[in-house]
Protein backbone atom coordinates (compact mmCIF):
# COMPACT_ATOMS: atom_id res chain seq x y z
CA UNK A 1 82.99 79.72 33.38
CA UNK A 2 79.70 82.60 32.99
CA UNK A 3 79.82 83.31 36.72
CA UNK A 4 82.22 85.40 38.39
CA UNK A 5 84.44 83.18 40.57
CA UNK A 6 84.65 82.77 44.34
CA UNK A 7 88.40 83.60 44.80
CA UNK A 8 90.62 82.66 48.14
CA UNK A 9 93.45 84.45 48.20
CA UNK A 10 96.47 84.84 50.80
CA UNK A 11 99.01 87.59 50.27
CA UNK A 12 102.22 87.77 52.85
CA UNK A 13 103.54 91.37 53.79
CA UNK A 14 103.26 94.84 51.98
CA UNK A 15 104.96 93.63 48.50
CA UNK A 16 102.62 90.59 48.64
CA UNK A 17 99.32 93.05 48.76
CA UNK A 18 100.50 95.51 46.04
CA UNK A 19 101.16 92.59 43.68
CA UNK A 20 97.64 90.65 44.92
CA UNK A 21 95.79 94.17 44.33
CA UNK A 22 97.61 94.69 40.97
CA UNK A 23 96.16 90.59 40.44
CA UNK A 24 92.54 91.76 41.78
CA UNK A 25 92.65 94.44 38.79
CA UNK A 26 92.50 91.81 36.19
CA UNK A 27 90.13 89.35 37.50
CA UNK A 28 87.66 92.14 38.56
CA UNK A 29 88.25 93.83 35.00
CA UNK A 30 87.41 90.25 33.54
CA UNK A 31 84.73 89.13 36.18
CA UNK A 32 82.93 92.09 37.50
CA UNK A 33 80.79 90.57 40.43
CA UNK A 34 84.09 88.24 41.35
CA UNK A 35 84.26 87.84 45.17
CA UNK A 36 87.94 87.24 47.02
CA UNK A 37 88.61 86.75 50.61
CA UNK A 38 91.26 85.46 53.11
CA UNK A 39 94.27 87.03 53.96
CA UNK A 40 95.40 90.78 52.32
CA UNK A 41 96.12 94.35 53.40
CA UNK A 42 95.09 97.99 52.34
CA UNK A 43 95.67 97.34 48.74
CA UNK A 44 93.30 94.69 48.08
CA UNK A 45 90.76 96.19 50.24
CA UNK A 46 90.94 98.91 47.92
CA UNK A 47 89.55 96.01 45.29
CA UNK A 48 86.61 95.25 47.72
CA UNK A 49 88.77 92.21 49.13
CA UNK A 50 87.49 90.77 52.35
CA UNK A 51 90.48 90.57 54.86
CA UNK A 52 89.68 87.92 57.20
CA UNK A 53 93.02 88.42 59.12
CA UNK A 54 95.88 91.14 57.81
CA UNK A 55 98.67 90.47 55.65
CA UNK A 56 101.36 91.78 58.05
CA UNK A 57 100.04 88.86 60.22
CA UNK A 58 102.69 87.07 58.30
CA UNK A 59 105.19 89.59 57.73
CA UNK A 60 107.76 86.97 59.28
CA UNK A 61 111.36 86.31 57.99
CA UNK A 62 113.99 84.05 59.33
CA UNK A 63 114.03 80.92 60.86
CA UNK A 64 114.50 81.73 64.62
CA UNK A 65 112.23 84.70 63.97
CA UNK A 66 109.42 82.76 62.79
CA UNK A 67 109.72 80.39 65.19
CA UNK A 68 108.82 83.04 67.94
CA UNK A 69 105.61 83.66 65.84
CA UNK A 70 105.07 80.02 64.75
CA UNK A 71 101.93 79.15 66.84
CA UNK A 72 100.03 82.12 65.86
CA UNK A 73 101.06 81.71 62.53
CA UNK A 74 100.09 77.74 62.22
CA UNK A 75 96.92 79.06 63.94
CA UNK A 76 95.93 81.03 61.37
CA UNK A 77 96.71 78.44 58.58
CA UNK A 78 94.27 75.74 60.25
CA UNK A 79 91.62 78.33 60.57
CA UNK A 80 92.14 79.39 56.66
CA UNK A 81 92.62 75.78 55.87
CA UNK A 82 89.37 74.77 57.83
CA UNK A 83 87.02 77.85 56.52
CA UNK A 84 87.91 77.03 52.68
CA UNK A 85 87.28 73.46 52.96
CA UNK A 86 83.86 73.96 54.75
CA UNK A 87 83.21 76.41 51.89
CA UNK A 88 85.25 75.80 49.18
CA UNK A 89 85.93 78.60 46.59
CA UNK A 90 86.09 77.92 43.06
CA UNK A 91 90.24 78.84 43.46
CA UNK A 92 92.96 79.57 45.34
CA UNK A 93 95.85 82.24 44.69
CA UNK A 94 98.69 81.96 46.96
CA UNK A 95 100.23 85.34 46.32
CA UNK A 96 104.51 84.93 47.59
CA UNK A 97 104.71 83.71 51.34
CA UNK A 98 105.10 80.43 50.08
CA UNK A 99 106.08 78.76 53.80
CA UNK A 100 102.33 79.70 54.68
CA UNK A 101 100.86 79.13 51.21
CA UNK A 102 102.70 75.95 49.96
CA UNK A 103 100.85 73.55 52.91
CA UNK A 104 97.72 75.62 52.99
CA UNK A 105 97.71 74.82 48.74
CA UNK A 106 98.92 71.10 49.50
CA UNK A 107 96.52 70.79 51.78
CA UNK A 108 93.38 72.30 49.40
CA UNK A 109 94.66 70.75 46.39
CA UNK A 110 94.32 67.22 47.79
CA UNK A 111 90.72 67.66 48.78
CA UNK A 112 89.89 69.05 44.72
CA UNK A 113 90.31 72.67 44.76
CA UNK A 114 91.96 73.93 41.94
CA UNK A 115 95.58 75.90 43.67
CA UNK A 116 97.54 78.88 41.95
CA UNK A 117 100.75 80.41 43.15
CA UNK A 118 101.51 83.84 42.23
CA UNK A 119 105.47 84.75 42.62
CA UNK A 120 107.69 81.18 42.34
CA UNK A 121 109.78 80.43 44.78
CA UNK A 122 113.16 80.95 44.53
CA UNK A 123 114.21 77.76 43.50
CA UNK A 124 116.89 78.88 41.27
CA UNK A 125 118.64 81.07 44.16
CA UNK A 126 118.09 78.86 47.25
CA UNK A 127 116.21 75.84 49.09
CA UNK A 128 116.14 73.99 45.41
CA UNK A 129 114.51 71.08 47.41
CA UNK A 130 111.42 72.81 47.61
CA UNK A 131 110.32 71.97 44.14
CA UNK A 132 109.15 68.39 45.81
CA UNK A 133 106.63 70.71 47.69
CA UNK A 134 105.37 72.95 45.06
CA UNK A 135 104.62 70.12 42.62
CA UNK A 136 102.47 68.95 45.31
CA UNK A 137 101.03 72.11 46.26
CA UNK A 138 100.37 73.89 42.86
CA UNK A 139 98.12 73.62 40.27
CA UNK A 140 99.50 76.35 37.89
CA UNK A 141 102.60 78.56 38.60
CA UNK A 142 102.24 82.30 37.91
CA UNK A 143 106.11 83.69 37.30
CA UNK A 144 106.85 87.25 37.53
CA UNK A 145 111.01 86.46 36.16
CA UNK A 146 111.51 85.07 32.13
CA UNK A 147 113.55 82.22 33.09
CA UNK A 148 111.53 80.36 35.58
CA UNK A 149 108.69 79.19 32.98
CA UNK A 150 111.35 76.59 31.65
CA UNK A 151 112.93 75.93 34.90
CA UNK A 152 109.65 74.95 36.50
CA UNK A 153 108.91 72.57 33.50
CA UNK A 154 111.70 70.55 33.71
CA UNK A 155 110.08 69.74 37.46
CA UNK A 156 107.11 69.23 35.60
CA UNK A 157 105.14 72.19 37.20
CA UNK A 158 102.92 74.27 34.71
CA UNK A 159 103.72 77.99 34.72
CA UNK A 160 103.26 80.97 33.26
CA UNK A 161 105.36 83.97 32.49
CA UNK A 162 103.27 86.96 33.74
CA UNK A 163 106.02 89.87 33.80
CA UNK A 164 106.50 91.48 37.16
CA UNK A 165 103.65 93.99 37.99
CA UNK A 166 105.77 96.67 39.37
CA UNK A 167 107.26 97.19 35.95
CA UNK A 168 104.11 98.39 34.97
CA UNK A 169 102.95 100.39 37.69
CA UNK A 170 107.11 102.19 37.53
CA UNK A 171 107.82 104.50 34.79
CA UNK A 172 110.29 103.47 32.57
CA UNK A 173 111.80 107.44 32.91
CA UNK A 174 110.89 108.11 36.16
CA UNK A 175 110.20 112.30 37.08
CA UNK A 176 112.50 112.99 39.39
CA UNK A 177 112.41 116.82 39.88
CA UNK A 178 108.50 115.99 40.48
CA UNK A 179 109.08 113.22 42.77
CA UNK A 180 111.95 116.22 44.64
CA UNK A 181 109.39 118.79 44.43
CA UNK A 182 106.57 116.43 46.56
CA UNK A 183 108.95 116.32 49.10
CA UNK A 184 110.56 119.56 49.22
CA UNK A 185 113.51 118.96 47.70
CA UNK A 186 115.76 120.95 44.95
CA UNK A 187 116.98 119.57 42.19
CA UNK A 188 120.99 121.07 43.56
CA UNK A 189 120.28 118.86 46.85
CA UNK A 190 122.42 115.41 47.14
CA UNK A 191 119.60 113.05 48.44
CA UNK A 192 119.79 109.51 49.78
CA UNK A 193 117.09 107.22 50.50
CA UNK A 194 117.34 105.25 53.64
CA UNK A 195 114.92 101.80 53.40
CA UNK A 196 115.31 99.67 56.30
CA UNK A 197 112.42 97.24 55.74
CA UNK A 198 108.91 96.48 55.87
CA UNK A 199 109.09 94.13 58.16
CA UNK A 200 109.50 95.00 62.05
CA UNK A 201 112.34 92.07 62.43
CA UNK A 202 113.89 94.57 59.84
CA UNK A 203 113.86 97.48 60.73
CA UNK A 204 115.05 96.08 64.37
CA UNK A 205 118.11 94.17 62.42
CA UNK A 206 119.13 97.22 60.05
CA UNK A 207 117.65 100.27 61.30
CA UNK A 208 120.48 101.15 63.77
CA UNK A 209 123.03 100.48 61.25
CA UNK A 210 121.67 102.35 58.36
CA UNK A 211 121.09 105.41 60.55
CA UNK A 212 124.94 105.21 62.23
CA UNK A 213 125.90 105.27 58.57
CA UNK A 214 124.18 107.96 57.66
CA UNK A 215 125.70 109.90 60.97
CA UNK A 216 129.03 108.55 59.04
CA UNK A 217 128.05 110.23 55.28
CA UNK A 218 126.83 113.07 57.72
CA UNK A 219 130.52 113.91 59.19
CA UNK A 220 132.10 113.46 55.69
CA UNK A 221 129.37 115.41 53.59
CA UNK A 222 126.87 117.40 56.10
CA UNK A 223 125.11 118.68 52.72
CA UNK A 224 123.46 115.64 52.14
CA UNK A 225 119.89 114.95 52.48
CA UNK A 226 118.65 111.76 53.76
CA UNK A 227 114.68 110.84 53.15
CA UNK A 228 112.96 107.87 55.00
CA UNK A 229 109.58 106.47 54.14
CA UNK A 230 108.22 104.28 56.49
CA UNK A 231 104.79 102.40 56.91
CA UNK A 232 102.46 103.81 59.95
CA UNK A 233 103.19 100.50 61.61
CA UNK A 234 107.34 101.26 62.28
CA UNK A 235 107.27 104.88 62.01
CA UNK A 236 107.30 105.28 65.63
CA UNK A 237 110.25 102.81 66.04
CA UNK A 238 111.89 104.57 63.17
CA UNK A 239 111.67 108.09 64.32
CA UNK A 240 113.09 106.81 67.99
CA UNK A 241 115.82 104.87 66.43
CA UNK A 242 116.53 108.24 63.76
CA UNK A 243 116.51 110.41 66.94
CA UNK A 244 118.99 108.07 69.27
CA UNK A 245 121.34 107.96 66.55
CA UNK A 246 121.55 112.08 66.12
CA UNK A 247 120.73 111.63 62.31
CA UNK A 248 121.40 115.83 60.63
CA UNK A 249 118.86 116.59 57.48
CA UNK A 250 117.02 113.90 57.83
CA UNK A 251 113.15 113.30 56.82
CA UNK A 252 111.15 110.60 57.27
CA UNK A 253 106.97 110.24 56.08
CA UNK A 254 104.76 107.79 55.56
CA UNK A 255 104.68 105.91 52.95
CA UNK A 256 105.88 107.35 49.54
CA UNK A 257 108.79 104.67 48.77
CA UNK A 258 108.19 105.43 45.52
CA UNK A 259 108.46 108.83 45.71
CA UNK A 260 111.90 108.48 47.63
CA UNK A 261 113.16 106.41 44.81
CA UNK A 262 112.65 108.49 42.44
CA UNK A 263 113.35 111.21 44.21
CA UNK A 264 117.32 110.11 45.00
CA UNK A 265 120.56 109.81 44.13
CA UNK A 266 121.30 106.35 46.01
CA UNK A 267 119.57 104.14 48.05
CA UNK A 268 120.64 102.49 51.27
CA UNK A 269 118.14 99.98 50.58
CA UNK A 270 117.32 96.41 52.74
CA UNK A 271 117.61 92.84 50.31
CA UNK A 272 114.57 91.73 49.31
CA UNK A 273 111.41 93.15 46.34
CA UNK A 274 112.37 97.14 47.12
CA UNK A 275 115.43 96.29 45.30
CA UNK A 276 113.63 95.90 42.60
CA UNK A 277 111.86 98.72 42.49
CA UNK A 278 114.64 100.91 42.90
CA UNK A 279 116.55 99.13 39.87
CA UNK A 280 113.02 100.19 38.08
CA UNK A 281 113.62 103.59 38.93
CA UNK A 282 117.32 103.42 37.57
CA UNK A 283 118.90 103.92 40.87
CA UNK A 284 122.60 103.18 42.05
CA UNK A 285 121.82 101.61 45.31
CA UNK A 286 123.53 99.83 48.03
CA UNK A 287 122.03 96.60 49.42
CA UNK A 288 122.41 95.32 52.89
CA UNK A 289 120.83 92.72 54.94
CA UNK A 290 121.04 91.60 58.60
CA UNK A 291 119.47 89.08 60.70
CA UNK A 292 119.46 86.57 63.65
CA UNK A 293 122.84 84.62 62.89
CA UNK A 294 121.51 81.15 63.45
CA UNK A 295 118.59 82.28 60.78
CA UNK A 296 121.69 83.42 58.51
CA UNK A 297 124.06 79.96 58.77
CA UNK A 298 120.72 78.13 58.03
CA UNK A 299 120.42 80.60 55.00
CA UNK A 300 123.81 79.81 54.07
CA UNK A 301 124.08 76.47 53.65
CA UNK A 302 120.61 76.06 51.49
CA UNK A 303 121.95 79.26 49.19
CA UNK A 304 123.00 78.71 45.61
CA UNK A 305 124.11 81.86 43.55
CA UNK A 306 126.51 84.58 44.85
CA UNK A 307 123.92 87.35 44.33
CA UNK A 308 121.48 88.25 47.25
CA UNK A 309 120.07 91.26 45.75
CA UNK A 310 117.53 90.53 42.96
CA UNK A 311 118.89 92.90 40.89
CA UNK A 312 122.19 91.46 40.82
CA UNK A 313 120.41 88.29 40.37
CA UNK A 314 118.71 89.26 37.57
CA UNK A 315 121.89 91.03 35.89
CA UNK A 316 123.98 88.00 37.00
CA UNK A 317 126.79 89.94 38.27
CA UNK A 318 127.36 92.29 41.15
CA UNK A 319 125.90 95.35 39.36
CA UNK A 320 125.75 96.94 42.99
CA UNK A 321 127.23 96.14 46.47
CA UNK A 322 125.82 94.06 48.55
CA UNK A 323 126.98 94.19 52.16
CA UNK A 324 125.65 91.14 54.13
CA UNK A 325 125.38 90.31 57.94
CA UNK A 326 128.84 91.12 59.56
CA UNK A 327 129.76 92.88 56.84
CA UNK A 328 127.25 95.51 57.20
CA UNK A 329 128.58 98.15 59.11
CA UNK A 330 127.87 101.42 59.90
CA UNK A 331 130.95 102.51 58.02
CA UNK A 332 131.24 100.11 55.45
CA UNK A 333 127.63 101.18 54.72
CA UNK A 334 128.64 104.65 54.56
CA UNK A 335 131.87 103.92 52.46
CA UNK A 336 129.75 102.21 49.86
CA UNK A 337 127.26 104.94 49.43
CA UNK A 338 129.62 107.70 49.43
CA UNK A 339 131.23 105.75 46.40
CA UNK A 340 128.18 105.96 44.62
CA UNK A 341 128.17 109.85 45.56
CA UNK A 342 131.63 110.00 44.18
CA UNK A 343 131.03 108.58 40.91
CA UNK A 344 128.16 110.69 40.72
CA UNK A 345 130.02 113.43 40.55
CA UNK A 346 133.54 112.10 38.76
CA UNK A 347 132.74 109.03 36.45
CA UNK A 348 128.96 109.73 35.30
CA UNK A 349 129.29 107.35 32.40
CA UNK A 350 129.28 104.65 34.88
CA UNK A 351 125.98 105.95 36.50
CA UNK A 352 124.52 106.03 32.92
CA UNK A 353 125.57 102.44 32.22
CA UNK A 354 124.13 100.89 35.26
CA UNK A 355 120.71 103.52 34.31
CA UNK A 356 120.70 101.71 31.01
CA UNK A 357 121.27 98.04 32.26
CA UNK A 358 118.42 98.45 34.36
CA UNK A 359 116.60 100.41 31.75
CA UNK A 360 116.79 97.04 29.61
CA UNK A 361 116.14 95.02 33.06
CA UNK A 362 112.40 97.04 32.96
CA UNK A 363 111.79 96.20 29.29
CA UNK A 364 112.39 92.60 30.08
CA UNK A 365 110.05 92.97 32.70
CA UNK A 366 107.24 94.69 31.54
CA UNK A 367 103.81 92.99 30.38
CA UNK A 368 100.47 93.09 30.71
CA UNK A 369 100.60 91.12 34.21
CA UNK A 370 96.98 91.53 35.49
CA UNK A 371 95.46 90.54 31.92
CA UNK A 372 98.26 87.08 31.41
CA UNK A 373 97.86 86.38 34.62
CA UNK A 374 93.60 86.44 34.27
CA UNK A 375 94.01 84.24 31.01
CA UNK A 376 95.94 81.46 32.92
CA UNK A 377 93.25 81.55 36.14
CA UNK A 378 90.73 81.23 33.40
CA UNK A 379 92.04 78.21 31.84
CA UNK A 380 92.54 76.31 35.34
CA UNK A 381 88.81 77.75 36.07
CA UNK A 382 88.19 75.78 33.05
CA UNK A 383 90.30 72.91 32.92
């Protein structure tokens, strides 16, 4: 194909539009005058991308929560569905969100437009049933883990191993005293990072708990420092939540997740792709999730590895503690990063082992993700 493509593209929540700008990179680097539209946020605006409807529009997790959202939601996939087949592009990414982008790909697929899905499923972890769906849905698989190229061929789905963009964009040695300095921070403080989501359901679910924990680590340690970065959309609900829990040395901003990670000594840090990134910045962290408890039996029963945290899953054991649904409380939350504070300070050989597993964790990672990923859209453009 001579002619820049006409590219539809739907990326769910704020980890969905950093990896769908990262994506934009490479197909504007290889087709200049390439025009994408549909669903994004600030990051692929930043590429020129034409947001007909905001990504957080589907920044929805949990059964019973999306339910409460699910009218709007199908709403918005009809409308998509209906604009792309009155003017069909010459592709469409799905970029993660897969319980919005699986039916809207089924859907164009079986009327001749060629479907892509950036970020697999997580087939291997839970809801294995779902390969019926993608097979159906999916043109060409875009995988961001090693191991999923070979597991998606045995379904007969053709993928591609891309790398996972964030390994790129994260420094293998990330600067910390620079990242401390940005924020005010010397390099004698004790600093945690407190991430309670980017999703409002979240923050709503965790952020009370987090903060009563850090009230906890507060009484036993009042030297530490506890940083919060926070999108503009749940700052507010952040600071109020921050504030009714009494919350000493505490600073929250906007944005700069990234900065906090690098910036800390351990992150109390919500399941799901920030994980990730703080494993990329080498950091001993403590995962916790919480949600609606009929959304969490339904979980249960469709999960198939012990691991919740991907980068437990990655390292196949419990590399860090997870602390899950009941189990996350405001002390045992505390207890777990104090630990890490511990160790820290008495046993920093361990600290330097779990540095250098995830050191090798970001060197499995790393490729040229915008440029692989191009050269696969280019062969379905072509195929």
């Amino acid at each position: 194909m001579q002619k820049a493509p006409t590219v539809a593209m739907v990326a769910g929540e704020t980890s969905g539009d950093l990896l769908a700008g990262l994506l934009l990179d490479g197909l504007k680097t290889r087709w200049p005058g390439l025009q994408a539209f549909g669903i994004g946020g600030p990051q692929m605006a930043k590429k020129g991308f034409d947001a007909w409807w905001p990504s957080d529009k589907l920044a929805v997790r949990g059964y019973v929560e999306v339910l409460r959202h699910y009218r709007e939601i199908v709403g918005i996939r009809e409308q998509v569905k209906t604009r792309l087949l009155n003017s069909p592009p010459d592709i469409f990414i799905g970029v993660d969100a897969p319980d919005f982008n699986l039916d809207l790909e089924a859907a164009l697929k079986a009327k001749g437009i060629k479907t892509v899905h950036f970020v697999s499923p997580s087939i291997w972890a839970w809801r294995a049933d779902r390969v019926e769906k993608i097979r159906r849905s999916v043109d060409h698989m875009l995988c961001i883990f090693p191991f999923e190229v070979a597991l998606l061929a045995q379904h007969g789905i053709a993928a591609t191993y891309v790398g996972h963009p964030l390994a790129n964009v994260i420094p293998i040695q990330p600067d910390r005293r620079a990242a401390r300095a940005s924020l005010g921070l010397s390099e004698a403080d004790t600093v945690v990072a407190i991430l309670p989501g980017s999703r409002k359901s979240e923050v709503q679910y965790l952020a009370h708990r987090f903060f009563k924990a850090a009230a906890h680590i507060n009484r036993a340690r009042p030297a530490i420092k506890f940083i919060v970065p926070a999108i503009p959309a749940l700052q507010p609900e952040i600071k109020s939540i921050a504030s009714q829990v009494g919350v000493q040395n505490l600073q929250i901003f906007t944005g700069q997740s990234h900065t906090a990670l690098a910036a800390c000594d351990v992150t109390l840090i919500a399941s799901g792709t920030a994980t990730l990134e703080a494993a990329l910045f080498k950091r001993p962290m403590v995962i916790a999730y919480n949600m609606n408890w009929l959304s969490w039996r339904i979980m249960q029963r469709k999960k198939l590895q012990p691991w919740v945290g991907l980068p437990n899953i990655l390292c196949e054991e419990f590399v860090v503690p997870e602390l899950l649904q009941g189990a996350a409380t405001p002390e045992a939350l505390a207890d777990a990063v104090l630990k890490w504070v511990n160790t820290q300070a008495n046993e920093p050989a361990k600290i330097q082992a779990l540095e250098q597993r995830f050191t090798r964790l970001h060197a499995e990672l790393q490729r040229d993700t915008p440029k692989l990923a191009t050269d696969a859209i280019k062969k379905i453009l072509e195929s």
